[in-house]
C-alpha atoms as a PDB file:
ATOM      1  CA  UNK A   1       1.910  13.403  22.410  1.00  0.00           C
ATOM      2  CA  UNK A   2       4.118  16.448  23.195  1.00  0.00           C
ATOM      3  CA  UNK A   3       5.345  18.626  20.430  1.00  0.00           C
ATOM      4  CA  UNK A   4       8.726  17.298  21.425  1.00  0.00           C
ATOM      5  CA  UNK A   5       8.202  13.528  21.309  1.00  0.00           C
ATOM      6  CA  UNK A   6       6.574  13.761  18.408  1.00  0.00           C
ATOM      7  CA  UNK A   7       9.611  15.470  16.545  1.00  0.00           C
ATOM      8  CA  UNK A   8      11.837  12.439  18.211  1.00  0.00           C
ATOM      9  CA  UNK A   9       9.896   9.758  16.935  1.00  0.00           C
ATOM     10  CA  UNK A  10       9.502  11.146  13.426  1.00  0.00           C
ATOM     11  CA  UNK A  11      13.539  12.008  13.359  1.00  0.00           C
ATOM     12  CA  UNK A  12      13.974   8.170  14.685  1.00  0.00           C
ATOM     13  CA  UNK A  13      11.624   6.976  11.291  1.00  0.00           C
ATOM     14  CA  UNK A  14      13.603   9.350   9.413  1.00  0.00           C
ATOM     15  CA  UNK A  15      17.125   7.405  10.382  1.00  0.00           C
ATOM     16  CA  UNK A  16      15.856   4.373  10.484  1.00  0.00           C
ATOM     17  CA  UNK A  17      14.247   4.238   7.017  1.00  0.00           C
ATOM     18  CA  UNK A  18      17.421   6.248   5.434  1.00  0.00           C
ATOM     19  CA  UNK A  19      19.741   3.211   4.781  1.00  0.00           C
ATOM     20  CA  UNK A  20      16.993   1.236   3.353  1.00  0.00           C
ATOM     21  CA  UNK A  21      16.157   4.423   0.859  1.00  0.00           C
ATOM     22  CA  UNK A  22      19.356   4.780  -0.309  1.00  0.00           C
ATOM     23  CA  UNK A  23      21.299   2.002  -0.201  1.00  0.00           C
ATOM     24  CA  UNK A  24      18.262  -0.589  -1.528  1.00  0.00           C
ATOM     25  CA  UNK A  25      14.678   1.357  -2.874  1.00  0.00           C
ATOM     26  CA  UNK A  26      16.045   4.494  -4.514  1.00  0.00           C
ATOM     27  CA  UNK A  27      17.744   2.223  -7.512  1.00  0.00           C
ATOM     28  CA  UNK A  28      14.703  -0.119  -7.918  1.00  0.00           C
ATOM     29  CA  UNK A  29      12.217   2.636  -7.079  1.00  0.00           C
ATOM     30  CA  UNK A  30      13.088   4.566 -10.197  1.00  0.00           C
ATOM     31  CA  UNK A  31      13.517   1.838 -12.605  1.00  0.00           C
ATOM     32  CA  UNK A  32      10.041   0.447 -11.539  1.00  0.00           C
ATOM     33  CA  UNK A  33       7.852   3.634 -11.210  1.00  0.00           C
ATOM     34  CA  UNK A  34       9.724   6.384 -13.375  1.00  0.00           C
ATOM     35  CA  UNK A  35       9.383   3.931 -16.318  1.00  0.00           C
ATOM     36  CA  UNK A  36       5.649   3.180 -16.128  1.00  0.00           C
ATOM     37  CA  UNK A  37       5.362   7.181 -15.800  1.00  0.00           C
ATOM     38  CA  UNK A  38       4.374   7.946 -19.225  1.00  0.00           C
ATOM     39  CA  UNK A  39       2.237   9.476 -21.545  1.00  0.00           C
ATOM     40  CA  UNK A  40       1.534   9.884 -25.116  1.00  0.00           C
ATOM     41  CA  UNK A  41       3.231  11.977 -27.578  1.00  0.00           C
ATOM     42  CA  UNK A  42       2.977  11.171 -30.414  1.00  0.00           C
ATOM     43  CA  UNK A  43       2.288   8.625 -33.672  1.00  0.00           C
ATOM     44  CA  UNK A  44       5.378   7.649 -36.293  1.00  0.00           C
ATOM     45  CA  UNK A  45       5.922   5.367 -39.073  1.00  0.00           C
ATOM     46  CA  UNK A  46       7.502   2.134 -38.128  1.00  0.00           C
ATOM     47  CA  UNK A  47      11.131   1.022 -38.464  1.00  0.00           C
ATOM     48  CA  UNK A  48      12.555  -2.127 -37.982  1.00  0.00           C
ATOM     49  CA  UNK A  49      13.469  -3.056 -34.568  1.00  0.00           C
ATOM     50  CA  UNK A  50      10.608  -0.945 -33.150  1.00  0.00           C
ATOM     51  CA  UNK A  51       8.408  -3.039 -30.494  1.00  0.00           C
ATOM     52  CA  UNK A  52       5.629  -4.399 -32.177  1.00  0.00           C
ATOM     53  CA  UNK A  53       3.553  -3.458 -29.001  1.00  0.00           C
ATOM     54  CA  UNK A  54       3.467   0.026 -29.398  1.00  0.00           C
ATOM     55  CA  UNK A  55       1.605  -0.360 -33.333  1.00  0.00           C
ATOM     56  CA  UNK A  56      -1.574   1.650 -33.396  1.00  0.00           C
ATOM     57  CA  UNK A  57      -3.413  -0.156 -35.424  1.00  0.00           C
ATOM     58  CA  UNK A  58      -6.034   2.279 -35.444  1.00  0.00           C
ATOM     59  CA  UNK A  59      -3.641   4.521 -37.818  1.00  0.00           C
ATOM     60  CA  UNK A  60      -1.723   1.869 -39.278  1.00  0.00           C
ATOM     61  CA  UNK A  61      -5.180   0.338 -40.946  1.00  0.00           C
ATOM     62  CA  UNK A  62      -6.334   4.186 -42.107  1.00  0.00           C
ATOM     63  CA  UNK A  63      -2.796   5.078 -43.700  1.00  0.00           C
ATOM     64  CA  UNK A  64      -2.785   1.336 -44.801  1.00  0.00           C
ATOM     65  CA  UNK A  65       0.871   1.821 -43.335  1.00  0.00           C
ATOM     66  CA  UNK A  66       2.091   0.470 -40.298  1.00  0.00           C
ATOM     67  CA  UNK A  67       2.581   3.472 -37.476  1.00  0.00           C
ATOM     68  CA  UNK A  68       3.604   3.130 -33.526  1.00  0.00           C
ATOM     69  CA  UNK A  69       3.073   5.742 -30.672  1.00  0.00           C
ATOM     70  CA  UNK A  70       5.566   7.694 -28.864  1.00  0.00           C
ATOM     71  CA  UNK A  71       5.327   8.527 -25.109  1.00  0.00           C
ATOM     72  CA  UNK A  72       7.325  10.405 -23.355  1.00  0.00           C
ATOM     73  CA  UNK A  73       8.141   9.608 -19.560  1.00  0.00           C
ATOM     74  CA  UNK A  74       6.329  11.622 -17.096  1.00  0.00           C
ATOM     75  CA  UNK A  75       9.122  13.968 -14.719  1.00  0.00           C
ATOM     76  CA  UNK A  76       7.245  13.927 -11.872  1.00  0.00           C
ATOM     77  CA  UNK A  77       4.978  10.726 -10.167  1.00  0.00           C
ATOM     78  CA  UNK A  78       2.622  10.581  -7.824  1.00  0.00           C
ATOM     79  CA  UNK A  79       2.542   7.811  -4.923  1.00  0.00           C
ATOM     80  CA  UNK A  80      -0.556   7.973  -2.504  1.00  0.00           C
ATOM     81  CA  UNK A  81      -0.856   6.278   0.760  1.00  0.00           C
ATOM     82  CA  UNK A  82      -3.708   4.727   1.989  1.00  0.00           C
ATOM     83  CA  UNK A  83      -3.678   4.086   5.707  1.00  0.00           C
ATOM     84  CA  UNK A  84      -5.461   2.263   7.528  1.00  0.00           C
ATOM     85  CA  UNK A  85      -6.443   3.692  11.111  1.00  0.00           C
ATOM     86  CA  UNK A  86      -9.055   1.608  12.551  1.00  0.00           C
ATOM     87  CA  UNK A  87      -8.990  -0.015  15.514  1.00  0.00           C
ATOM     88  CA  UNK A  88      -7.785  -3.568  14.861  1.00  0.00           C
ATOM     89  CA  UNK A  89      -4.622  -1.543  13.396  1.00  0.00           C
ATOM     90  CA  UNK A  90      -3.888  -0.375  16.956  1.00  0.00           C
ATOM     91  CA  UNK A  91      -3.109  -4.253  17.875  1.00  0.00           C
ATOM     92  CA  UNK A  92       0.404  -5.553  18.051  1.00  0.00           C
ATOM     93  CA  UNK A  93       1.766  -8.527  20.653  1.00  0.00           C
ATOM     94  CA  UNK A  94       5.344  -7.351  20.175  1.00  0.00           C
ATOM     95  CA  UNK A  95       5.043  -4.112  17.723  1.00  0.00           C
ATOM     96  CA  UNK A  96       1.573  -2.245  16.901  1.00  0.00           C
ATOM     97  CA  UNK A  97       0.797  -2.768  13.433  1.00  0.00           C
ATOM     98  CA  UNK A  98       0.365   0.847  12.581  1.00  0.00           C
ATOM     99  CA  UNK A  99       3.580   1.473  14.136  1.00  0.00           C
ATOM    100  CA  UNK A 100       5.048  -1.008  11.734  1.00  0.00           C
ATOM    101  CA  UNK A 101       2.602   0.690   8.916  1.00  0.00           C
ATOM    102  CA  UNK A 102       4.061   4.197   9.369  1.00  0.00           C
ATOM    103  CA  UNK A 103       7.578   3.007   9.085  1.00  0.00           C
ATOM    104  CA  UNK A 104       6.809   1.202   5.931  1.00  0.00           C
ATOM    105  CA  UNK A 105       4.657   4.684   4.925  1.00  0.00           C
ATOM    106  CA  UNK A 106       7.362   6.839   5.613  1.00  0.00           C
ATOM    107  CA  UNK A 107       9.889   4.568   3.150  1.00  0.00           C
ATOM    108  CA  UNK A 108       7.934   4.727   0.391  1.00  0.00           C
ATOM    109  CA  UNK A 109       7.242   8.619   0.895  1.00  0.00           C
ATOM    110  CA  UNK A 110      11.248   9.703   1.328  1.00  0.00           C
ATOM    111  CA  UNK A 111      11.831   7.499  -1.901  1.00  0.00           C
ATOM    112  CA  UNK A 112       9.400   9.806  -3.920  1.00  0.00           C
ATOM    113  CA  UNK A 113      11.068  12.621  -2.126  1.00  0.00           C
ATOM    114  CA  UNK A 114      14.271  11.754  -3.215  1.00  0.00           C
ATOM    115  CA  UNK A 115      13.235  11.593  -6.471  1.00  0.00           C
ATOM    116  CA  UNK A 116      11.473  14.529  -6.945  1.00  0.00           C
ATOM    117  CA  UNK A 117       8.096  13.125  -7.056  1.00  0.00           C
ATOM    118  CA  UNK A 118       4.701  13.772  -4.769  1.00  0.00           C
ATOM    119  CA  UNK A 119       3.182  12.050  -2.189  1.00  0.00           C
ATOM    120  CA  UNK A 120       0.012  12.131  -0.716  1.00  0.00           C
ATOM    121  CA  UNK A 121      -1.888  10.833   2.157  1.00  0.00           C
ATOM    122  CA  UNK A 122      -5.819   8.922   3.155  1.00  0.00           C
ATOM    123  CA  UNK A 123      -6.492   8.264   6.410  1.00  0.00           C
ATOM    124  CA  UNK A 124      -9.393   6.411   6.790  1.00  0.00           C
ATOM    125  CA  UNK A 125     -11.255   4.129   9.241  1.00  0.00           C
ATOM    126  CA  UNK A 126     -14.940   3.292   7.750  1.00  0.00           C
ATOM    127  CA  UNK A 127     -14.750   6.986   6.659  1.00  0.00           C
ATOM    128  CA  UNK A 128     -11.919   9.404   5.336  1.00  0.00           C
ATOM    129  CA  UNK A 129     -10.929  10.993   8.077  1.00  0.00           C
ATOM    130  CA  UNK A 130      -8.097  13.333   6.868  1.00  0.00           C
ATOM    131  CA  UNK A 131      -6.900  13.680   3.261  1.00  0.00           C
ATOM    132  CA  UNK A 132      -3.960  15.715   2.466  1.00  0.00           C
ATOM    133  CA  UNK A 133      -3.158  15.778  -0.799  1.00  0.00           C
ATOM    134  CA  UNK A 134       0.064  15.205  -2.928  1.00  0.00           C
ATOM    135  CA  UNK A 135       2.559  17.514  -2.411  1.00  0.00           C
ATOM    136  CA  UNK A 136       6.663  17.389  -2.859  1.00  0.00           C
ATOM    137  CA  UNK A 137       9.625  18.320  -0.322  1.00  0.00           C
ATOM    138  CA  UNK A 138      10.863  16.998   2.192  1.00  0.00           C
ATOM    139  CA  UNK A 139       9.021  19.404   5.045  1.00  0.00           C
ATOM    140  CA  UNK A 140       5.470  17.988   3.300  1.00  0.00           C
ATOM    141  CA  UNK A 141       6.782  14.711   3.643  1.00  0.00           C
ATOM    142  CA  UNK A 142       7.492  14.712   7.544  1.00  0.00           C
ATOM    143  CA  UNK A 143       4.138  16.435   7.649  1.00  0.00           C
ATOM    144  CA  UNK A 144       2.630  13.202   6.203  1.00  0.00           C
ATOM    145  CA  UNK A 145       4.649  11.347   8.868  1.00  0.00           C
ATOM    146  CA  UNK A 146       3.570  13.420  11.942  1.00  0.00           C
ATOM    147  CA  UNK A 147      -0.255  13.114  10.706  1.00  0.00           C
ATOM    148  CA  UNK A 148       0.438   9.356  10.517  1.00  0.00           C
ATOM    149  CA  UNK A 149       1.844   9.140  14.491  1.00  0.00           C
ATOM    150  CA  UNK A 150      -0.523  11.551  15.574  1.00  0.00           C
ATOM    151  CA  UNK A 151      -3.845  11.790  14.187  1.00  0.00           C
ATOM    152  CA  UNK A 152      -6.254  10.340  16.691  1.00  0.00           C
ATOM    153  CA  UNK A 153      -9.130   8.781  14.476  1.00  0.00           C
ATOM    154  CA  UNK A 154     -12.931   9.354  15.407  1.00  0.00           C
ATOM    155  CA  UNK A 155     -13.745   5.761  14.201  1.00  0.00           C
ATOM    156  CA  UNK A 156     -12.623   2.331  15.243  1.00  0.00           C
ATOM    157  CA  UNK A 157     -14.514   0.451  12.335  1.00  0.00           C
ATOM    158  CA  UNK A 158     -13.155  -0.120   8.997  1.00  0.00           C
ATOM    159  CA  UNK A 159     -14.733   0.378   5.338  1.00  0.00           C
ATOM    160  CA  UNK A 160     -11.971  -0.006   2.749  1.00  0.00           C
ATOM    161  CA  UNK A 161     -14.347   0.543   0.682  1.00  0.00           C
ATOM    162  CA  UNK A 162     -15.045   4.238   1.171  1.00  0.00           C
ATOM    163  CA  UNK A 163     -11.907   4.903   0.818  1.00  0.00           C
ATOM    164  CA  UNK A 164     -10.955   3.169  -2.419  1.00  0.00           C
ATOM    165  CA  UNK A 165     -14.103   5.256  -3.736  1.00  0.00           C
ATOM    166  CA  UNK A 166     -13.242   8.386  -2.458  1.00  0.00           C
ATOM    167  CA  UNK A 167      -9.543   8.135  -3.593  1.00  0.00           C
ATOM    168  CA  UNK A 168     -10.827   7.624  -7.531  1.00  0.00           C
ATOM    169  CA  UNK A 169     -13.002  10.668  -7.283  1.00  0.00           C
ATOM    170  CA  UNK A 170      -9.828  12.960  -5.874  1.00  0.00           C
ATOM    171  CA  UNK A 171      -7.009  11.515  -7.994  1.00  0.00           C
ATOM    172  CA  UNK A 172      -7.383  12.091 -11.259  1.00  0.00           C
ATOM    173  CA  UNK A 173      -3.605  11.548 -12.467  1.00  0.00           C
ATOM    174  CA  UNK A 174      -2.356   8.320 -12.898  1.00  0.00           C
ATOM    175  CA  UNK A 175      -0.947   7.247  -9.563  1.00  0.00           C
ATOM    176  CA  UNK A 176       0.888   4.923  -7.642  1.00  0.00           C
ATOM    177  CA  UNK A 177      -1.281   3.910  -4.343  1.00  0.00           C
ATOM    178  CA  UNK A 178       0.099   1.903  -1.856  1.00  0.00           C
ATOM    179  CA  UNK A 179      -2.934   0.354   0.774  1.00  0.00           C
ATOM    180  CA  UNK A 180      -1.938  -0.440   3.906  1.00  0.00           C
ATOM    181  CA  UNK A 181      -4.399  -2.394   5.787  1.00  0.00           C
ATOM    182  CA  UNK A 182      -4.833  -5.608   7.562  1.00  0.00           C
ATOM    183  CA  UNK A 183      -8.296  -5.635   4.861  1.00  0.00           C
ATOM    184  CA  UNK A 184     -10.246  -6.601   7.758  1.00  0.00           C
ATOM    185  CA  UNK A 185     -13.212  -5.043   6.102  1.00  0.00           C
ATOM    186  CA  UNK A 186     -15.521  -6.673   3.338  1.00  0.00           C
ATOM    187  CA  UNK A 187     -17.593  -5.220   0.097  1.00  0.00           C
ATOM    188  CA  UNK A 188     -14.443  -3.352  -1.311  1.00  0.00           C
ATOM    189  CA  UNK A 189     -13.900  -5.319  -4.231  1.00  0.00           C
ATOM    190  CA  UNK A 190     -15.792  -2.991  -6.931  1.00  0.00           C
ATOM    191  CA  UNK A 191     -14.180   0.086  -5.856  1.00  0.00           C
ATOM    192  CA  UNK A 192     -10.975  -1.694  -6.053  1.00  0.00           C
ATOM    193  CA  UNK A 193     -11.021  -2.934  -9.259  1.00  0.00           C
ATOM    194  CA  UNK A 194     -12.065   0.654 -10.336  1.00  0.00           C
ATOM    195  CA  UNK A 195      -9.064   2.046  -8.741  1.00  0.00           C
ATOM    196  CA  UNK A 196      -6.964  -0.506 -10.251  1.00  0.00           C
ATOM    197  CA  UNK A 197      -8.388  -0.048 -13.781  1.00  0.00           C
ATOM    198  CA  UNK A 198      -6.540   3.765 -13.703  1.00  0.00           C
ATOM    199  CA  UNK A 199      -3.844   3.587 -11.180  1.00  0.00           C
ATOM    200  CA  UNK A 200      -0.608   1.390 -10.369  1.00  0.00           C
ATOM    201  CA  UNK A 201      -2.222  -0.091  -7.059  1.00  0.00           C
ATOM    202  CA  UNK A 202       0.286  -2.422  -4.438  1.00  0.00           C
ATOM    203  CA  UNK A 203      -1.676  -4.161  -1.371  1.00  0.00           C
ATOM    204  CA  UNK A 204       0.244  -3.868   1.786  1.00  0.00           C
ATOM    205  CA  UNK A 205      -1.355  -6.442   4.236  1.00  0.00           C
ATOM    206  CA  UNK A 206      -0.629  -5.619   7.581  1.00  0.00           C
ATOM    207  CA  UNK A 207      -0.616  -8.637  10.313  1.00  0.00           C
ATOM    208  CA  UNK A 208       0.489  -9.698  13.567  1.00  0.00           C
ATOM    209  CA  UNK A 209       1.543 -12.947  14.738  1.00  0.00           C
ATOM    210  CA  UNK A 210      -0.685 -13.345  17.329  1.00  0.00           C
ATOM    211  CA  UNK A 211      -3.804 -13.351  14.308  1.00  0.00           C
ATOM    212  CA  UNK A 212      -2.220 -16.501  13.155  1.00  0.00           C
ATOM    213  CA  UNK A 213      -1.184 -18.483  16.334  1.00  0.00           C
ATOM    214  CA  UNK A 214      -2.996 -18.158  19.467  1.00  0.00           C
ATOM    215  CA  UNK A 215      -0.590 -19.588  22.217  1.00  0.00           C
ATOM    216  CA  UNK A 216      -2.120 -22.170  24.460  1.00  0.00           C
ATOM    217  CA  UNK A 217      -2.303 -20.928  27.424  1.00  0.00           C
ATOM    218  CA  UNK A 218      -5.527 -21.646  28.883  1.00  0.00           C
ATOM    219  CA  UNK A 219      -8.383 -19.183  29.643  1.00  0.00           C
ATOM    220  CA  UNK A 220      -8.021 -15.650  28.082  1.00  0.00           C
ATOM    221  CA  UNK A 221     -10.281 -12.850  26.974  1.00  0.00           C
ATOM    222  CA  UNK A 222     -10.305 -11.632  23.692  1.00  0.00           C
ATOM    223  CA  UNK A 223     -11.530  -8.060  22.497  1.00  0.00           C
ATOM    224  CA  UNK A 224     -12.460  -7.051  19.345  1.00  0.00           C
ATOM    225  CA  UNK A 225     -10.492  -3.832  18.825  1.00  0.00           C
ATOM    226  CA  UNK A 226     -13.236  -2.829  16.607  1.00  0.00           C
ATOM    227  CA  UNK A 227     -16.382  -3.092  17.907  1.00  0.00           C
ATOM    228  CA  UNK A 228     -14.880  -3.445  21.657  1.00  0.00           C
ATOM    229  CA  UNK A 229     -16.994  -6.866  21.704  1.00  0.00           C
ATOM    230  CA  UNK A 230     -14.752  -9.568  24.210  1.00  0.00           C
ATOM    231  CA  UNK A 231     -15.081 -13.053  24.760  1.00  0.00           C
ATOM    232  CA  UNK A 232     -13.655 -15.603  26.701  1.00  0.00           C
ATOM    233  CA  UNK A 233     -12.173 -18.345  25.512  1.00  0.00           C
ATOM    234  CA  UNK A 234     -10.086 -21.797  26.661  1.00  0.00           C
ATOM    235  CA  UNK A 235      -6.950 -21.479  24.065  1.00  0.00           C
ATOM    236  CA  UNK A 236      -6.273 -25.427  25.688  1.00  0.00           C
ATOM    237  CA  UNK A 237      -9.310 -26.225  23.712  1.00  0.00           C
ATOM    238  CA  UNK A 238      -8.157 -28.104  20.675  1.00  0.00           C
ATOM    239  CA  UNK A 239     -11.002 -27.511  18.805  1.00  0.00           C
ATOM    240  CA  UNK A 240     -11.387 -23.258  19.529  1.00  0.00           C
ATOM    241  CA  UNK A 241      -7.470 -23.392  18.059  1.00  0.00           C
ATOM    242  CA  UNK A 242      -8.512 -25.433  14.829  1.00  0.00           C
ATOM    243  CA  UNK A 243     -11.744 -23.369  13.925  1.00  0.00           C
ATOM    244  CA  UNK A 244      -9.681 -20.080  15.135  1.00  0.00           C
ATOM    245  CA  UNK A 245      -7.181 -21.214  12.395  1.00  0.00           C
ATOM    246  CA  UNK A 246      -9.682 -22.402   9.854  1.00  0.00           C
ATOM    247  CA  UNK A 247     -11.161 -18.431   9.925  1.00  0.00           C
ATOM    248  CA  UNK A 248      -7.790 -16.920   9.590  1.00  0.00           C
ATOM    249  CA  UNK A 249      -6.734 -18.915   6.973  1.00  0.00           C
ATOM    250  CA  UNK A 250      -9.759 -18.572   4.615  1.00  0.00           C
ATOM    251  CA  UNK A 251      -9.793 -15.009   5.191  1.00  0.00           C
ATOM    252  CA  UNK A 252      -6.032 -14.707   3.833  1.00  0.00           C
ATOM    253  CA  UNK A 253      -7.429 -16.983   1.152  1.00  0.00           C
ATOM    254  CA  UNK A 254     -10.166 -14.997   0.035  1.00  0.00           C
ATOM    255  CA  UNK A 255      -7.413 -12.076   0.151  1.00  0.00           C
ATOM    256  CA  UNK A 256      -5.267 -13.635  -2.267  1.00  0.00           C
ATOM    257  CA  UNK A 257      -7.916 -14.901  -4.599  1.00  0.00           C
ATOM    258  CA  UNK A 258      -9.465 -10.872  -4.381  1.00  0.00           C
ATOM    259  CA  UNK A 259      -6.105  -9.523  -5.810  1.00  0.00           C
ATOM    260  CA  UNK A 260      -5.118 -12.401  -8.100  1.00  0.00           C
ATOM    261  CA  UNK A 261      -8.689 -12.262  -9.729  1.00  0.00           C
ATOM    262  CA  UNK A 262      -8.240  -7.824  -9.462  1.00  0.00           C
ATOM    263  CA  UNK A 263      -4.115  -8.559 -10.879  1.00  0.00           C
ATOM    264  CA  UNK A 264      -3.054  -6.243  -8.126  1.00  0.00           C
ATOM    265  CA  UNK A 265       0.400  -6.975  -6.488  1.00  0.00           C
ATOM    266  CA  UNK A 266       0.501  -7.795  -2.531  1.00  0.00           C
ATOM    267  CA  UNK A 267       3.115  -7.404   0.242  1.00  0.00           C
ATOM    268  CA  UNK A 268       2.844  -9.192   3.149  1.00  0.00           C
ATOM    269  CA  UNK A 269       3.899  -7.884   6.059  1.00  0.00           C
ATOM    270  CA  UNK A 270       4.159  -9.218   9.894  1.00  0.00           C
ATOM    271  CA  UNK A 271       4.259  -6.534  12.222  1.00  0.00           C
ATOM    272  CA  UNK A 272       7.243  -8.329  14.866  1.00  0.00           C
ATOM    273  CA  UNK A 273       9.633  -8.753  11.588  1.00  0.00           C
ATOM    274  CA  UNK A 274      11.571  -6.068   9.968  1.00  0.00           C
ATOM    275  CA  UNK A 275       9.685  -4.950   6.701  1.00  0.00           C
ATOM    276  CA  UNK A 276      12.284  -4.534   4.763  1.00  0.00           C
ATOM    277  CA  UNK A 277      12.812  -8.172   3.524  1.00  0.00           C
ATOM    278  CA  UNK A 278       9.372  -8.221   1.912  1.00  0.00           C
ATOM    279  CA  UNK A 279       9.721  -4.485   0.755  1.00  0.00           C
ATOM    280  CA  UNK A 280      12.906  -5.651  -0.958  1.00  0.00           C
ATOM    281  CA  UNK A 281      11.612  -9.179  -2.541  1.00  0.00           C
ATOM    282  CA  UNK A 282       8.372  -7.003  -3.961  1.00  0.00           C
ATOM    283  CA  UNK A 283      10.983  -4.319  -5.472  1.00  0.00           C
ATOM    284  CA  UNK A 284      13.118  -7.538  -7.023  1.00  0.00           C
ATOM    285  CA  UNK A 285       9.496  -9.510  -8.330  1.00  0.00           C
ATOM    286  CA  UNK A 286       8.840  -5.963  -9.605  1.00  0.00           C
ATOM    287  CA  UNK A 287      11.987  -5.535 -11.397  1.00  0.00           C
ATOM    288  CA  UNK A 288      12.081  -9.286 -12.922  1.00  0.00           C
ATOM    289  CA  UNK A 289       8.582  -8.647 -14.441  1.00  0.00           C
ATOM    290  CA  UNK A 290       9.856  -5.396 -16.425  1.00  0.00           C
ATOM    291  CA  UNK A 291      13.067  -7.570 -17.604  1.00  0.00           C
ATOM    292  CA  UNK A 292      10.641 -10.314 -18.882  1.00  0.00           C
END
C-alpha cells in the first residue's frame, strides 16, 4: 500500500470504532478490567462486614486471629493482542476476516488508550513474526494499527501454539490478551492453559460464513489458503455438504469444549456481521459475572 492509503484506511478504523469506544466499551471496559487490576498491599485484622474471601488464613491461623489482605488497584493495565496472520485469515466471501480482525483490534486498543493503559501487539502465523511490545498513546496505538493493515507475513501456516508460548516468556505482568484467530491450528492447548494460569485471556474466534454453509452450486474448486492445496468438488452432492458440515461442526465443538475445560471466555465473531453486537453481549456477560 501507499503511504497515503494506508493513513486513509487507519483514519476510517479510527472513526468507525470511535462511537462504539465511547458511547458503549469505555464504561464497561473500566469496570471489567480496572477492577481485576490489582495487587497486594497489605494484611489487617478483620472487621465485620469485610468479605470473607479476602481471609488469609495463612496469618489468621499463626496470630490465632482472623486477618484479610489489602490490594490496591493497579493505575495502569496492560491488554495484548494476539493476531492471527496466516493464510486462512486472508479469506472472506463478503469481508476478509483479518479485515474484520483489525477493526475489532483497533477497539480494544483505543479503549486502553483512553484509559491510560498499554497495549501491545503478536503477530504470528506458525511463528512470531513481529512483536511490538506494550506501549501507551495514542501515536503507539495507530502504530499497532498500521502494522496490523500492513505487515505482509512470511508464513501462510498457523501454530497458535508458538505464539501462546512465546507470549508467556515476554509478558511477565499480569495481562489482558485478547487472541484473535479462526484457531485453525491444533497442539495449543498446554501453552494455553499456561497463559491462562497468569493472565486474563478472551478467545476471539474469527469466521466466515462461507466455513459454515457451502452454497450449492454445483462444481467448484476449493483452495486451502494455507497450504495452497485445491480440490474440486460437486457442492450438489448431498453427501460432500453433510460430511463438509459434520467437520466444521466438530471442530467448533472441540473449540468450545478446549476453553470450557481451560475456563477461558470466547467471542464469536462472523466476519460479514458487524462485531459490535458480540463485543457488546461479552462486555454485558462480563459485567453480570462481577455483579454475581
Amino acid at each position: 500500500m501507499q503511504t497515503q492509503q494506508v493513513l486513509r484506511k487507519v483514519r476510517k478504523i479510527e472513526i468507525k470504532t470511535k462511537r462504539l469506544v465511547e458511547g458503549l466499551l469505555q464504561g464497561a471496559y473500566h469496570s471489567i478490567f480496572k477492577g481485576r487490576g490489582i495487587e497486594f498491599s497489605e494484611v489487617r485484622e478483620y472487621v465485620p462486614g469485610d468479605d470473607v474471601r479476602t481471609i488469609d488464613w495463612n496469618v489468621t491461623a499463626r496470630l490465632n486471629s482472623p486477618y484479610v489482605k489489602e490490594f490496591i488497584e493497579e493505575r495502569d493495565l496492560t491488554v495484548m493482542i494476539l493476531f492471527d496472520i496466516s493464510g486462512s485469515n486472508e479469506f472472506g466471501s463478503e469481508k476478509e476476516k483479518k479485515e474484520a480482525a483489525t477493526e475489532l483490534a483497533a477497539s480494544l486498543m483505543f479503549a486502553a488508550m483512553r484509559n491510560n493503559d498499554k497495549s501491545g501487539l503478536v503477530l504470528f502465523t506458525d511463528a512470531v513474526e513481529r512483536f511490538i511490545p506494550p506501549r501507551k498513546g495514542k501515536r503507539h496505538t495507530l502504530h499497532l494499527i498500521r502494522e496490523m493493515i500492513t505487515y505482509s507475513p512470511q508464513s501462510k501456516l498457523t501454530d497458535l501454539a508458538k505464539a501462546l508460548e512465546f507470549t508467556s516468556k515476554v509478558i511477565k505482568k499480569r495481562s489482558i490478551i485478547f487472541i484473535i484467530s479462526d484457531f485453525m491450528s491444533e497442539g495449543y492447548e498446554k501453552q494455553l492453559k499456561m497463559l491462562r494460569n497468569r493472565h486474563d485471556c478472551i478467545a476471539v474466534n474469527m469466521s466466515d460464513l462461507r466455513e459454515h454453509d457451502i452454497p450449492d452450486i454445483g462444481y467448484i474448486q476449493l483452495e486451502d489458503e494455507e497450504t495452497g492445496e485445491q480440490v474440486l468438488v460437486d457442492t450438489s452432492d448431498p453427501e460432500f455438504r453433510e460430511n463438509y458440515s459434520r467437520i466444521i461442526n466438530e471442530h467448533e465443538s472441540s473449540i468450545k469444549k478446549s476453553f470450557k475445560r481451560l475456563r477461558i471466555d470466547a467471542i464469536n465473531i462472523r466476519s460479514h456481521e458487524p462485531f459490535e453486537v458480540p463485543l457488546k453481549k461479552f462486555f454485558a456477560m462480563r459485567t453480570k459475572r462481577m455483579v454475581r
